[in-house]
Protein backbone atom coordinates (compact mmCIF):
# COMPACT_ATOMS: atom_id res chain seq x y z
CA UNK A 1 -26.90 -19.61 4.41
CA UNK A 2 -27.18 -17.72 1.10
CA UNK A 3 -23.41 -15.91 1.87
CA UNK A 4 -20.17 -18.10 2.41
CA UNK A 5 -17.09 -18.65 1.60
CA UNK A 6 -16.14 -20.04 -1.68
CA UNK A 7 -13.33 -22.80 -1.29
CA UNK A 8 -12.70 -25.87 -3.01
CA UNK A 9 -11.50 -27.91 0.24
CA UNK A 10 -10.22 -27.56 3.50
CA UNK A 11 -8.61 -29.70 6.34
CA UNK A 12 -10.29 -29.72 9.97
CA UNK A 13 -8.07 -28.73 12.22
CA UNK A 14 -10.33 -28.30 15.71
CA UNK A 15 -13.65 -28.46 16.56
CA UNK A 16 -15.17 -26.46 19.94
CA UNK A 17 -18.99 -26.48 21.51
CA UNK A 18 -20.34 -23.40 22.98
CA UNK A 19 -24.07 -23.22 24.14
CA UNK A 20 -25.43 -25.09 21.51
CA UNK A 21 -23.38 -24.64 18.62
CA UNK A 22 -20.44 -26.55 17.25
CA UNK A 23 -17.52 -24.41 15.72
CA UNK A 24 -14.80 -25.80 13.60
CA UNK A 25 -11.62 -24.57 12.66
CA UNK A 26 -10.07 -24.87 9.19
CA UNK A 27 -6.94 -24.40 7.51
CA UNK A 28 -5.47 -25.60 4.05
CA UNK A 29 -7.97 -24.12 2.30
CA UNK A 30 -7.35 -24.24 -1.00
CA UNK A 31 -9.86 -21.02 -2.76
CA UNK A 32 -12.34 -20.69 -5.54
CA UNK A 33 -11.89 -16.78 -6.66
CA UNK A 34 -10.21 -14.19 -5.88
CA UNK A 35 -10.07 -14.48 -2.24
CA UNK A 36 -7.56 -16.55 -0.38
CA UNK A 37 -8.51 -18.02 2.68
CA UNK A 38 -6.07 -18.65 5.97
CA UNK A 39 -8.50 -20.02 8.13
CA UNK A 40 -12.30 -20.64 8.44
CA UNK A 41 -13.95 -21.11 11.69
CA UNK A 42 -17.23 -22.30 11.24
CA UNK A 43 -20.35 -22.00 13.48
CA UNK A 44 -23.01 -24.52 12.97
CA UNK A 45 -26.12 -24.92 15.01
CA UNK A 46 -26.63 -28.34 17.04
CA UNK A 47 -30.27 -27.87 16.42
CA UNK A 48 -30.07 -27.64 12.41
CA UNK A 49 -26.92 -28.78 11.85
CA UNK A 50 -26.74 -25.92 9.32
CA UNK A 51 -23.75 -23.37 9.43
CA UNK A 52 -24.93 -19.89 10.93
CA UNK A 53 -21.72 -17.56 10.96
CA UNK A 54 -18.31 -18.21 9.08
CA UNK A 55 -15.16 -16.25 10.11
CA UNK A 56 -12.53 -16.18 8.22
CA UNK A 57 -8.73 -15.03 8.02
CA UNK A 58 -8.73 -13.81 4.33
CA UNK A 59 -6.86 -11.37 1.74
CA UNK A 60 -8.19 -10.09 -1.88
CA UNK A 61 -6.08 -11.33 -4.13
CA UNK A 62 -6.83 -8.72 -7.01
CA UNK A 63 -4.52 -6.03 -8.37
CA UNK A 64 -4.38 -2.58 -6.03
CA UNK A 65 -6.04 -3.70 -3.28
CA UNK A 66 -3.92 -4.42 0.18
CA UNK A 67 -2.21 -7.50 0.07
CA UNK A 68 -2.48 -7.67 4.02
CA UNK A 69 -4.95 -10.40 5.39
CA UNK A 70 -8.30 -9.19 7.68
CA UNK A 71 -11.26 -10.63 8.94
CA UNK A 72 -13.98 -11.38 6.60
CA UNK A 73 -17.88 -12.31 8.54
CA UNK A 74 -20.23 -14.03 6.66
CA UNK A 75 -23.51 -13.69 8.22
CA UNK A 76 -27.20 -14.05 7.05
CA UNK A 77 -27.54 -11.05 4.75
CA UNK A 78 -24.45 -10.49 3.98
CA UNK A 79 -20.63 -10.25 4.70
CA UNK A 80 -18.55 -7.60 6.71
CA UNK A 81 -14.92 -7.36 6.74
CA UNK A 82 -12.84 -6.26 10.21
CA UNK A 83 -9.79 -4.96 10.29
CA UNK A 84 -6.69 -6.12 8.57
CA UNK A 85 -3.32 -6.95 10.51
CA UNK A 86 -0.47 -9.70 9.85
CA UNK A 87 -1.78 -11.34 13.07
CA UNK A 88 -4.23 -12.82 11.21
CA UNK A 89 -2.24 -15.41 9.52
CA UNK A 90 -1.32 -16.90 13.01
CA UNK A 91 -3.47 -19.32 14.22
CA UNK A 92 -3.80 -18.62 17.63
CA UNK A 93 -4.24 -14.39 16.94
CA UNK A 94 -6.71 -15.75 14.47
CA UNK A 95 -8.67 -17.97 16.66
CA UNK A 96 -8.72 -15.52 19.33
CA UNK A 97 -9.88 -12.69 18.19
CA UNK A 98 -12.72 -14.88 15.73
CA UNK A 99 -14.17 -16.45 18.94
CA UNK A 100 -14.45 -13.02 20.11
CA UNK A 101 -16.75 -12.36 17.43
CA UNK A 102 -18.67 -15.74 17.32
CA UNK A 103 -19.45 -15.20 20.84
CA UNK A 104 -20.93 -11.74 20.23
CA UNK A 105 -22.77 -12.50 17.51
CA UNK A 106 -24.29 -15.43 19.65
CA UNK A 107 -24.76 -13.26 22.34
CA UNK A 108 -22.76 -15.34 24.55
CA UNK A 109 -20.04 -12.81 25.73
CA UNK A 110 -18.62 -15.48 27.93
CA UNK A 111 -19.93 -18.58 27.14
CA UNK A 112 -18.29 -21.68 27.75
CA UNK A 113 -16.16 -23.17 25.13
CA UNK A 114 -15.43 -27.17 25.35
């Protein structure tokens, strides 16, 4: 994927299947810019083994922009952020709400997650 985040390291936390796909949570992400990172779930396919969709819990970190955290997607062509809220820097809220998105952008609405 030509668009992802840019971090130095991270530390697994949980990994998930769903229809052919492995996803993987991280946190202590330590960043490589100006964004700061809270969490990464990462969507690789079994097939290629290569990622295909990064969600992430992150916040800009440069002067006069909001300080509050939103969802950044990194996709093939590009990256779209969602909408900002504090929730985001709880794991759980995080996970939630980025599983809602993996599973749309799979097309798997209610696929079943191991």
């Amino acid at each position: 994927m030509e668009y992802m985040p840019t971090v130095e390291s991270t530390r697994e936390v949980r990994r998930f299947k769903i229809d052919g796909h492995t996803i993987i949570l991280f946190d202590d992400i330590v960043s490589m810019g100006p964004i700061e990172y809270f969490f990464i779930l990462t969507v690789y396919s079994d097939e290629t083994r290569e990622p295909v969709l990064f969600v992430a819990s992150e916040r800009n970190t440069l002067p006069d922009i909001t300080d509050e955290p939103f969802l950044g997607v990194f996709m093939e062509g590009g990256h779209r952020s969602y909408e900002t809220s504090e929730k985001y820097l709880n794991r759980e809220s995080f996970v939630e709400r980025a599983m809602e998105i993996v599973r749309n952008h799979l097309g798997y609405p209610h696929g079943r997650v191991n």
